[in-house]
Protein backbone atom coordinates (compact mmCIF):
# COMPACT_ATOMS: atom_id res chain seq x y z
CA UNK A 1 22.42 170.19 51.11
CA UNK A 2 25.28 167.80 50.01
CA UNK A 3 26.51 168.36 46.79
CA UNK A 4 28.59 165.71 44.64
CA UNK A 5 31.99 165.91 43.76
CA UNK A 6 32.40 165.00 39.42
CA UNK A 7 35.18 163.41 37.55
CA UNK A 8 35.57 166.37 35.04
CA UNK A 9 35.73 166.02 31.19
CA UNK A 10 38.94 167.19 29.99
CA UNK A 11 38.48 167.05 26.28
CA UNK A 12 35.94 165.58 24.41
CA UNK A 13 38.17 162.70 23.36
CA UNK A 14 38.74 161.71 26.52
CA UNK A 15 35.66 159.44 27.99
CA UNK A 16 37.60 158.12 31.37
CA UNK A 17 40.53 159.42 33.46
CA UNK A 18 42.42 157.93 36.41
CA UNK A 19 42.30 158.86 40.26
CA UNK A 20 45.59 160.26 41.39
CA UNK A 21 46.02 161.02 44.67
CA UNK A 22 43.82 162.67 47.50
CA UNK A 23 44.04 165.93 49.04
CA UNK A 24 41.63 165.65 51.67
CA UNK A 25 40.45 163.16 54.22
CA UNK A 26 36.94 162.03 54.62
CA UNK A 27 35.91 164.16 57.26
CA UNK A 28 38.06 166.83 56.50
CA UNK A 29 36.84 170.51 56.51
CA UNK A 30 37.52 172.08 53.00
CA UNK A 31 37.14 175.04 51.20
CA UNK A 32 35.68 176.72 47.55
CA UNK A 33 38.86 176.70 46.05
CA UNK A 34 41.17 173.88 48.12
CA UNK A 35 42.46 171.37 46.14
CA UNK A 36 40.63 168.07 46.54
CA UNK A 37 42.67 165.56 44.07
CA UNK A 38 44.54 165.29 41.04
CA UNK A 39 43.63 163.01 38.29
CA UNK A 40 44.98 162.10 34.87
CA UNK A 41 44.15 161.89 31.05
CA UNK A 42 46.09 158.89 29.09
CA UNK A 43 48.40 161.89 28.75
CA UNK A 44 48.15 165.05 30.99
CA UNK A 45 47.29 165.57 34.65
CA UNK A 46 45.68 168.24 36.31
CA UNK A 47 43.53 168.95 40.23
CA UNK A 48 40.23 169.38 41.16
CA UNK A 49 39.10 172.16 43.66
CA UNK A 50 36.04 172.36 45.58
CA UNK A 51 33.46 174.23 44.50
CA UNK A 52 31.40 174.81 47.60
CA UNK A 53 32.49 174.89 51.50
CA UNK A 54 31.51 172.00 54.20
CA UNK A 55 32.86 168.27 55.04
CA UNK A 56 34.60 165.98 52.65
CA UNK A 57 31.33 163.32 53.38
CA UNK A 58 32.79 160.60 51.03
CA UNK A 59 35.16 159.73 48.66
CA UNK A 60 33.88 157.00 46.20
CA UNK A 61 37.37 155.71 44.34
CA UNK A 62 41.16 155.16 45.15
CA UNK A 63 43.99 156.36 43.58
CA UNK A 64 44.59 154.27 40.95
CA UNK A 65 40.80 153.66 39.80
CA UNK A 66 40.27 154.50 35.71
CA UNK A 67 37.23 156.61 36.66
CA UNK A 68 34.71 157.45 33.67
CA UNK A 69 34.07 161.37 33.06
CA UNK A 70 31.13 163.08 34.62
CA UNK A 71 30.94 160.13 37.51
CA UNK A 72 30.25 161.05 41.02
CA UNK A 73 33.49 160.82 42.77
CA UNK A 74 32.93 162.40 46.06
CA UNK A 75 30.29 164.16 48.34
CA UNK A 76 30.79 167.43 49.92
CA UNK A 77 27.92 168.73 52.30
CA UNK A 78 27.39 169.26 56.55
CA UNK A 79 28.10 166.49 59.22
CA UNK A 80 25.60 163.89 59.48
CA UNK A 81 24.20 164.16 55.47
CA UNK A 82 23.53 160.97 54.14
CA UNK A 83 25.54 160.60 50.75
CA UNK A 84 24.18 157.37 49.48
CA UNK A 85 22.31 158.64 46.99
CA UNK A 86 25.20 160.00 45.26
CA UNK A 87 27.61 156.61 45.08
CA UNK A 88 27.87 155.39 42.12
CA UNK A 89 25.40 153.49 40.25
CA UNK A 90 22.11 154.82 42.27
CA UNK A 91 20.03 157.44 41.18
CA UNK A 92 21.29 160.40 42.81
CA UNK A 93 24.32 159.78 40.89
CA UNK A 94 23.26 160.45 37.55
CA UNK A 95 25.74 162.38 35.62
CA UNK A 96 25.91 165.98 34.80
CA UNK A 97 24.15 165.87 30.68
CA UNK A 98 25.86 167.39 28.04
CA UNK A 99 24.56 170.41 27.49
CA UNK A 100 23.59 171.94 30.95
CA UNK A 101 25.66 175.16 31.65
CA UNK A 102 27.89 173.37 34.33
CA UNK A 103 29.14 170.89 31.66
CA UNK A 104 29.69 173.16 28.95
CA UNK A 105 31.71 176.00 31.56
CA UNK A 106 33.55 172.87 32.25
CA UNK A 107 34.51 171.92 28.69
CA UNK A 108 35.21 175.85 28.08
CA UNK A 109 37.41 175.79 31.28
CA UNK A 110 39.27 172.37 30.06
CA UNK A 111 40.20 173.84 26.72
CA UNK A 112 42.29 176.71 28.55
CA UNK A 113 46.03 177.09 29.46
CA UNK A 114 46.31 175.49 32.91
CA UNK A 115 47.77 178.27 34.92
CA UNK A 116 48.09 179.27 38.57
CA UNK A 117 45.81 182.10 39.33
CA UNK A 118 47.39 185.99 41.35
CA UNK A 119 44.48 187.32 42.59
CA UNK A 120 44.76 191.12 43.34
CA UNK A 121 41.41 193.10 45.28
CA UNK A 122 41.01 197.11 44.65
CA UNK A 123 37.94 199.04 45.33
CA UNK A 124 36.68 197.96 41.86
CA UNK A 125 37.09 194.70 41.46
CA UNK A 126 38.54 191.35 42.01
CA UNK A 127 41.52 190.53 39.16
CA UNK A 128 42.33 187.06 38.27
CA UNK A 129 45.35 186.70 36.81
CA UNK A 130 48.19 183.92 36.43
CA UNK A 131 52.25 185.04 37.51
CA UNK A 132 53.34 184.87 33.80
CA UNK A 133 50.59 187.07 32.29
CA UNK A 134 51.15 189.45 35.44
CA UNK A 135 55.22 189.59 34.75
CA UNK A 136 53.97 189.96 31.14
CA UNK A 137 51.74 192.86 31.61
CA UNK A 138 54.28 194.38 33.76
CA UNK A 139 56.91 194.02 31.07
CA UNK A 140 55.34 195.32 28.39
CA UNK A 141 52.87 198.07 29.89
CA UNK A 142 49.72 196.17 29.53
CA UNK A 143 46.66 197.80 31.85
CA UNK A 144 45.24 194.47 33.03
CA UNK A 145 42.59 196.25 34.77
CA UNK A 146 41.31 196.78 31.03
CA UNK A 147 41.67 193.23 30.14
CA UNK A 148 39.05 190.34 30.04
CA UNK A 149 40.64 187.05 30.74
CA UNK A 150 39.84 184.07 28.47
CA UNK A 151 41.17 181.43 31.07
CA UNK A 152 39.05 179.60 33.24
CA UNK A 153 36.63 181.47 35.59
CA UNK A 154 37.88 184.18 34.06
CA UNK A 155 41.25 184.54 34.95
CA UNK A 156 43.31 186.62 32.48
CA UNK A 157 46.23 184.55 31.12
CA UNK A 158 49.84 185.21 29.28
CA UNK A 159 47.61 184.95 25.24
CA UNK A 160 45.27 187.97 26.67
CA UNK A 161 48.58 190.38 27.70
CA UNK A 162 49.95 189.07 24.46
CA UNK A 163 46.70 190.19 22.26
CA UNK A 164 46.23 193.20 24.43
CA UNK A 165 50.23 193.93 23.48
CA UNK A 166 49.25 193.36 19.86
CA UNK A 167 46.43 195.65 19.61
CA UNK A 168 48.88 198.05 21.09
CA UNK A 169 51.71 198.01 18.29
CA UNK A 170 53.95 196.38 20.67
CA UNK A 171 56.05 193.31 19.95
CA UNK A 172 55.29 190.52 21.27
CA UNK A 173 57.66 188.20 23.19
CA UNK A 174 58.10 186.88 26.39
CA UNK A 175 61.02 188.45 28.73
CA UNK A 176 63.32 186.45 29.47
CA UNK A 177 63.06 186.86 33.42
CA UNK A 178 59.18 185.79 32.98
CA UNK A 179 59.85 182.22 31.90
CA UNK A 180 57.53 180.53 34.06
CA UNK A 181 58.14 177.49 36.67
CA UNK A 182 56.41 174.48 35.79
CA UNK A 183 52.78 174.63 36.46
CA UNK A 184 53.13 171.31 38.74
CA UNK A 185 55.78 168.65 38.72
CA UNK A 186 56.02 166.28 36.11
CA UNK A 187 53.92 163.49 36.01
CA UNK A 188 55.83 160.21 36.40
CA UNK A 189 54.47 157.44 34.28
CA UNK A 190 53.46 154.49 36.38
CA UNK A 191 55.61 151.60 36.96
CA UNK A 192 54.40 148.77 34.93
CA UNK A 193 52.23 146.06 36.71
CA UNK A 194 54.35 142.17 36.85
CA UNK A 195 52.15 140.29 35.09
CA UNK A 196 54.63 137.19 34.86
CA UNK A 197 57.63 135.76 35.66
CA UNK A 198 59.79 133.21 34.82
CA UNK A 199 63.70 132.37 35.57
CA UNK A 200 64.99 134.86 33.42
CA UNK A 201 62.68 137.16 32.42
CA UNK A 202 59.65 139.04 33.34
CA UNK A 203 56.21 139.86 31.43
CA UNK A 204 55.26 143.54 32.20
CA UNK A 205 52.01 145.54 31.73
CA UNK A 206 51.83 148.07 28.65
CA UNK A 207 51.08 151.73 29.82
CA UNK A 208 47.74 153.36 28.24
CA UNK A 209 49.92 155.99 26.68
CA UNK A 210 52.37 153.25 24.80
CA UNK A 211 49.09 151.09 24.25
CA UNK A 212 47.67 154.56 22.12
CA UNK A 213 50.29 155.16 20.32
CA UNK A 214 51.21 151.50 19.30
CA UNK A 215 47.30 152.07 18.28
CA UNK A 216 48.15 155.23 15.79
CA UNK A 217 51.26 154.04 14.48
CA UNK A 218 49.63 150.68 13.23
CA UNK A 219 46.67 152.42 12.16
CA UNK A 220 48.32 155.36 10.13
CA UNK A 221 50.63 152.67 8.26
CA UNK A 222 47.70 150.53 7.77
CA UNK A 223 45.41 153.14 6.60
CA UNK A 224 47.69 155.13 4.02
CA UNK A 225 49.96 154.96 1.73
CA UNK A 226 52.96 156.32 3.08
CA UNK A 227 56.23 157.22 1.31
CA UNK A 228 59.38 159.62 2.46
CA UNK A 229 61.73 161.84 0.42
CA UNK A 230 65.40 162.82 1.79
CA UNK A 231 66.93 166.15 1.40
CA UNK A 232 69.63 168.08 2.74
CA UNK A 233 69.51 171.66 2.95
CA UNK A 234 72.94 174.18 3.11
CA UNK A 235 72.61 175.09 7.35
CA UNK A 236 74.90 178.41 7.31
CA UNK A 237 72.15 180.53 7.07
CA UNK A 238 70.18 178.91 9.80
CA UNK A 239 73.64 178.52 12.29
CA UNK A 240 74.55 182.17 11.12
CA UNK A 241 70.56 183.17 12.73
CA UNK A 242 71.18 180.86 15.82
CA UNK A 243 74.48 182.41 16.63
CA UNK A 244 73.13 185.62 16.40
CA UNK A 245 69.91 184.72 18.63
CA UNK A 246 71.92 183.18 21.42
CA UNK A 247 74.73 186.19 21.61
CA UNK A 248 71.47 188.87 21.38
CA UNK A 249 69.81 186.70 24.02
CA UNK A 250 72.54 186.25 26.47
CA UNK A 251 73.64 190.22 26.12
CA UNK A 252 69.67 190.69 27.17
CA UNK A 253 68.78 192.39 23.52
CA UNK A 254 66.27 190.01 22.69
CA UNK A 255 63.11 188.02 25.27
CA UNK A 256 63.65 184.56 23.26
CA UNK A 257 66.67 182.24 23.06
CA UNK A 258 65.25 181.17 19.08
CA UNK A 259 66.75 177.59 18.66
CA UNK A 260 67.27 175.53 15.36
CA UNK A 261 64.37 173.96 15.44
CA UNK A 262 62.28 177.09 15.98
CA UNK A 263 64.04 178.31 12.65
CA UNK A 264 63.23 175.32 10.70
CA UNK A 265 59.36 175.06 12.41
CA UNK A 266 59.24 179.22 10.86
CA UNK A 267 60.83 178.09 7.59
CA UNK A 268 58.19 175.20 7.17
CA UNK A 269 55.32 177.08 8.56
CA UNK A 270 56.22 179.81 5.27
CA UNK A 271 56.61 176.66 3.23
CA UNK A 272 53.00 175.63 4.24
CA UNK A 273 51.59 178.74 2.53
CA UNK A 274 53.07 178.18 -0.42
CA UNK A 275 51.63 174.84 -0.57
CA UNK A 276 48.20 174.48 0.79
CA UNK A 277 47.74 171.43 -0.34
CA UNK A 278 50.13 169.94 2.09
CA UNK A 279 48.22 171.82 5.50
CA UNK A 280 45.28 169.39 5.14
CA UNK A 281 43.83 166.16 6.37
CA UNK A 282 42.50 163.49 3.73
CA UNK A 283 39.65 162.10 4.76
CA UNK A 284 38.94 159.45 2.01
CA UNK A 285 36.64 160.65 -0.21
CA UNK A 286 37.60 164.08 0.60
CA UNK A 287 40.09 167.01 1.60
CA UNK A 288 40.41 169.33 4.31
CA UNK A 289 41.60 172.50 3.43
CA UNK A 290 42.94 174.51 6.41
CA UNK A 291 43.22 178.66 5.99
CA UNK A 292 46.01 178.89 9.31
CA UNK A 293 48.79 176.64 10.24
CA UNK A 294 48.62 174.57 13.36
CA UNK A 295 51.87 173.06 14.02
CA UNK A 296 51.71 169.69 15.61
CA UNK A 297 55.45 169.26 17.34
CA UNK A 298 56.78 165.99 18.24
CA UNK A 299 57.92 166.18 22.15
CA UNK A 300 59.43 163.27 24.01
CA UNK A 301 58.09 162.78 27.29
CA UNK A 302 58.80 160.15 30.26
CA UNK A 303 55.17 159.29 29.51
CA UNK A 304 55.66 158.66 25.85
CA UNK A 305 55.46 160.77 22.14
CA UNK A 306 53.45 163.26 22.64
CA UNK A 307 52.54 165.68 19.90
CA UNK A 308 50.66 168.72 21.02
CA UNK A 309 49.47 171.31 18.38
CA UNK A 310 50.33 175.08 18.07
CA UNK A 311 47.54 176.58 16.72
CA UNK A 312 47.72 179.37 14.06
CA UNK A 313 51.43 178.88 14.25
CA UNK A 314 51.86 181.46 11.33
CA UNK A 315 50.22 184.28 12.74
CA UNK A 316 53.69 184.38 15.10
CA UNK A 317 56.99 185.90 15.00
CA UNK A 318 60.15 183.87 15.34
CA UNK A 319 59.97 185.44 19.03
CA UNK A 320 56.81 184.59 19.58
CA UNK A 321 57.24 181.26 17.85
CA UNK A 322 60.16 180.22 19.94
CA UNK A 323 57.84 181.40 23.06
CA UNK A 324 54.74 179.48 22.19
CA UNK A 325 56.87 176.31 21.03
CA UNK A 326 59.04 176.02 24.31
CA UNK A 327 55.64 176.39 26.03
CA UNK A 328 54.07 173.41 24.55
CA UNK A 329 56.54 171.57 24.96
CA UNK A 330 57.22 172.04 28.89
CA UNK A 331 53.33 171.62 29.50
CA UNK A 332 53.81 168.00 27.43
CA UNK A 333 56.71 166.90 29.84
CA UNK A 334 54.71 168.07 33.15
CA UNK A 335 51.78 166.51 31.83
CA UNK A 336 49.31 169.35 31.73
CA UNK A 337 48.92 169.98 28.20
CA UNK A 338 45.28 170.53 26.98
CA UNK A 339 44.02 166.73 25.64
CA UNK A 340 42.27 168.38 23.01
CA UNK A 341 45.84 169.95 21.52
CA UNK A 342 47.33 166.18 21.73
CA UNK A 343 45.18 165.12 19.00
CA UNK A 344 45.84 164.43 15.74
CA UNK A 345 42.92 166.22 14.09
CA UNK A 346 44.34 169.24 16.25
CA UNK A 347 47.64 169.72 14.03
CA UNK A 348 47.89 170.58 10.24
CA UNK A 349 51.03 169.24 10.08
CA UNK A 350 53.86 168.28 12.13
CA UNK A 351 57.23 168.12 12.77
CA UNK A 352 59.45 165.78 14.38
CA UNK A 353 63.01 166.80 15.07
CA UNK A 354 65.55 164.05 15.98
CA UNK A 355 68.91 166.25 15.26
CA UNK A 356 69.86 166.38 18.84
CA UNK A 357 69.97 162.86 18.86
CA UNK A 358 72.47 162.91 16.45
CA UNK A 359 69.97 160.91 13.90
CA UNK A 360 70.90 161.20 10.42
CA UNK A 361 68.03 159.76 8.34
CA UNK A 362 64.63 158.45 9.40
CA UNK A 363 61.09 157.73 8.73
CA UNK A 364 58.40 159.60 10.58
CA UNK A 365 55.20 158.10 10.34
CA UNK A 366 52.18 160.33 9.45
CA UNK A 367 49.19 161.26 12.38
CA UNK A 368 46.93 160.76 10.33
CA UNK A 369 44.25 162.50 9.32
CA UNK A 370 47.30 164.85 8.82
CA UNK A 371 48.81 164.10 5.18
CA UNK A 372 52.23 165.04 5.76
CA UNK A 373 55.08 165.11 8.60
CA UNK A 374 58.60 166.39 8.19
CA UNK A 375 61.39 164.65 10.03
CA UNK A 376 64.36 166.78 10.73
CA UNK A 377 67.91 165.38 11.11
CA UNK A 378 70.97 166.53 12.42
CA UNK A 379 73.73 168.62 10.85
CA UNK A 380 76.71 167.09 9.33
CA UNK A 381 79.60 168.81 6.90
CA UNK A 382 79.26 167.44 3.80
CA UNK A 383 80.69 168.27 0.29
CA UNK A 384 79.27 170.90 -1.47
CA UNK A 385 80.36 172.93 -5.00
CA UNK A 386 80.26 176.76 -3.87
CA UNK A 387 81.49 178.03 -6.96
CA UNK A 388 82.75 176.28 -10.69
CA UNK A 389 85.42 173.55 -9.72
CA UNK A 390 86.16 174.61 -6.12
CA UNK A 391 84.07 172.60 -3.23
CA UNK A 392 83.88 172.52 0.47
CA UNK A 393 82.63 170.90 3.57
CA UNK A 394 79.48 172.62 4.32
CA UNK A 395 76.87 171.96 7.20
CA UNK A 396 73.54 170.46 6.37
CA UNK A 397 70.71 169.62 7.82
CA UNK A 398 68.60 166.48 7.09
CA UNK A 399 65.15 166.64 6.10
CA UNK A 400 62.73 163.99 5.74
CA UNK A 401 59.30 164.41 4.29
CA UNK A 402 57.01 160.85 5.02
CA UNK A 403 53.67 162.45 2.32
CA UNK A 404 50.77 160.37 1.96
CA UNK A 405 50.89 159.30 -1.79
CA UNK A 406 46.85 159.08 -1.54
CA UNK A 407 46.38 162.52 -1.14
CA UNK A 408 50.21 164.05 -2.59
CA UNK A 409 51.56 162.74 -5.69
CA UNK A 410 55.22 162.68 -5.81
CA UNK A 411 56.08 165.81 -7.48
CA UNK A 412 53.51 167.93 -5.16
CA UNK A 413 55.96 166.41 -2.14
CA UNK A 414 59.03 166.86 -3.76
CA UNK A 415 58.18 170.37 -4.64
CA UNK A 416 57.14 171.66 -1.19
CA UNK A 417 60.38 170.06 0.27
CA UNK A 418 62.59 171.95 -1.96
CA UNK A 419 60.69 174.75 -0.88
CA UNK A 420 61.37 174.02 2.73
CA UNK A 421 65.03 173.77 1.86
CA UNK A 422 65.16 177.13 -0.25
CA UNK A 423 63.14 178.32 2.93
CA UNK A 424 65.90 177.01 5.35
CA UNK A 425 68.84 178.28 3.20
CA UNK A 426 67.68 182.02 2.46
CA UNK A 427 65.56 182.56 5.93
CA UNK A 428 65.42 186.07 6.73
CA UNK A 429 63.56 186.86 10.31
């Protein structure tokens, strides 16, 4: 019996994705398990396998095509099976409803870390298990036979070895010969359409990414009340922990190579629990209280902003912080970061870091429903009194806290930025 091929719902945001490029032929033996195509959110990518063996029968869109979620895409069945039923717009190609099992294993699979699967056979059973979580395991004496994998079908990913480490009193961090390869090449963003042209200029289509976030940005400054404070907080104490990281790291003492942003992201996550107030969303008429801290981190991508969401970010280590940061980040720029971390109701709060740019003052706009976002500058030697009458050039970092004066008044903002700076200057990790 043929059996049809569906566009799969990444997210629940996410009502349409576009056809990327074919794996298989029409007419082309295939495989449970071979890849069929790759398709793409407004902001991630990911592939399709086959679920079932027989002949590619038909293949219903082009790469290219914005293809809505849950839509019959292709046929897979024997030679000669008639697959008109199942083109789109007849009845046969009714889409899967909400809540039948398929659709809601494919939501729980689409909320995973996209990893590729090791499979290893004993007597016992079959283990499913990505390269990072196996080097993981391996690492830190982890049993995976004991383990029960949260990834999709079942597959036992790098958070499981991590728990499983956890439970066991070990620490947890990555080693460093463990960091993974990307998951799949980045995803190019695709060049822009001519629209028009003229003798000395042209008129280009927007991408749906730039088109979104054009969307937020005029939206969040159009639907709050936005204000920023500027602060600069002593750096020694945050260079004097970086230094230390990077020698540790490169003499093989320590898994993570801790950056200055992961430092500030741990000094603001402690800040955070000092001041609820600020890890919420405002909602109008009401307030969202959250108990854990998902970081939202601002990435730039050759797709666009992108600002995927660590959640409970303060259950971590520094290590583990680092780890889990660097991650999110990489899966942004190859484009196969969960939708469902990339939106703004995802993230508590976030922070956007702009130091390496050399920026030394700016604005970051809030996602809202979040109520604040920190921007973080880059370090420049300024004057500072160290003792009565005698002052020096010390380094210091630029903070910038954008608040939204609708649900923070002023001294509630100012507040929890000093504490980010007394955070900052007196870390201890």
């Amino acid at each position: 019996m043929a059996i049809p091929v569906l566009m799969p719902r990444q997210g629940q945001s996410v009502e349409s994705c576009i056809m990327g490029q074919w794996y298989k032929s029409v007419g082309e033996e295939v495989s449970e398990g071979d890849l069929l195509f790759s398709y793409e959110t407004d902001k991630a990518s990911f592939e399709e396998e086959a679920k079932a063996d027989g002949i590619l029968l038909a293949a219903f869109f082009e790469e290219g095509d914005e293809v809505p979620v849950l839509t019959n895409v292709a046929v897979i069945g024997k030679e000669g099976e008639s697959t008109d039923e199942f083109a789109p717009g007849n009845e046969g190609a009714s889409v899967v409803k909400e809540d039948e099992p398929e659709q809601e294993k494919k939501d729980e699979e689409s909320s995973k870390v996209i990893e590729f699967d090791v499979e290893e056979t004993d007597e016992e059973r079959r283990i499913r298990i990505s390269p990072l979580a196996k080097n993981m395991a391996e690492k830190m004496g982890v049993n995976v036979q004991s383990l029960k994998g949260s990834g999709p079908r079942g597959r036992i990913i790098a958070r499981d070895v991590e728990v499983a480490a956890q439970k066991a009193g070990e620490v947890v961090a990555t080693p460093k010969a463990a960091t993974p390869e990307p998951v799949q090449p980045a995803v190019k963003p695709a060049a822009p359409k001519v629209l028009q042209t003229g003798a000395d200029f042209e008129v280009k289509s927007i991408p749906n990414i730039r088109k979104l976030i054009a969307s937020a940005m005029h939206q969040s400054l159009q639907n709050s009340a936005q204000l920023t404070h500027h602060l600069s907080a002593d750096a020694r104490q945050i260079l004097k922990l970086r230094k230390k990281y990077k020698k540790e790291y490169a003499d093989g003492n320590v898994s993570q190579n801790v950056t200055i942003n992961d430092l500030v992201c741990f000094a603001v996550i402690r800040a955070l629990e000092k001041f609820p107030q600020v890890n919420t969303h405002y909602l109008g008429d009401k307030m969202k209280w959250f108990k854990k801290v998902h970081l939202g981190l601002a990435v730039d991508t050759e797709r666009g902003l992108m600002v995927p969401a660590l959640q409970n970010a303060d259950d971590l280590s520094i290590t583990g912080l680092s780890y889990q940061l660097q991650q999110l980040a990489t899966q942004a720029r190859n484009g196969n970061v969960n939708p469902d971390l990339l939106s703004p109701e995802a993230a508590t709060f976030t922070v956007s870091n702009l130091g390496n740019y050399g920026v030394e003052i700016f604005t970051p706009v809030i996602n809202l429903p979040q109520t604040a976002i920190l921007g973080v500058c880059t370090i420049i030697p300024r004057p500072k009194q160290i003792e009565d009458g005698v002052y020096a050039f010390v380094p210091m970092i630029g903070l910038s806290l954008t608040y939204d004066h609708q649900a923070l008044d002023g001294g509630e903002a100012t507040r929890f930025l000093a504490e980010i700076k007394d955070q900052i200057e007196n870390l201890s990790v």
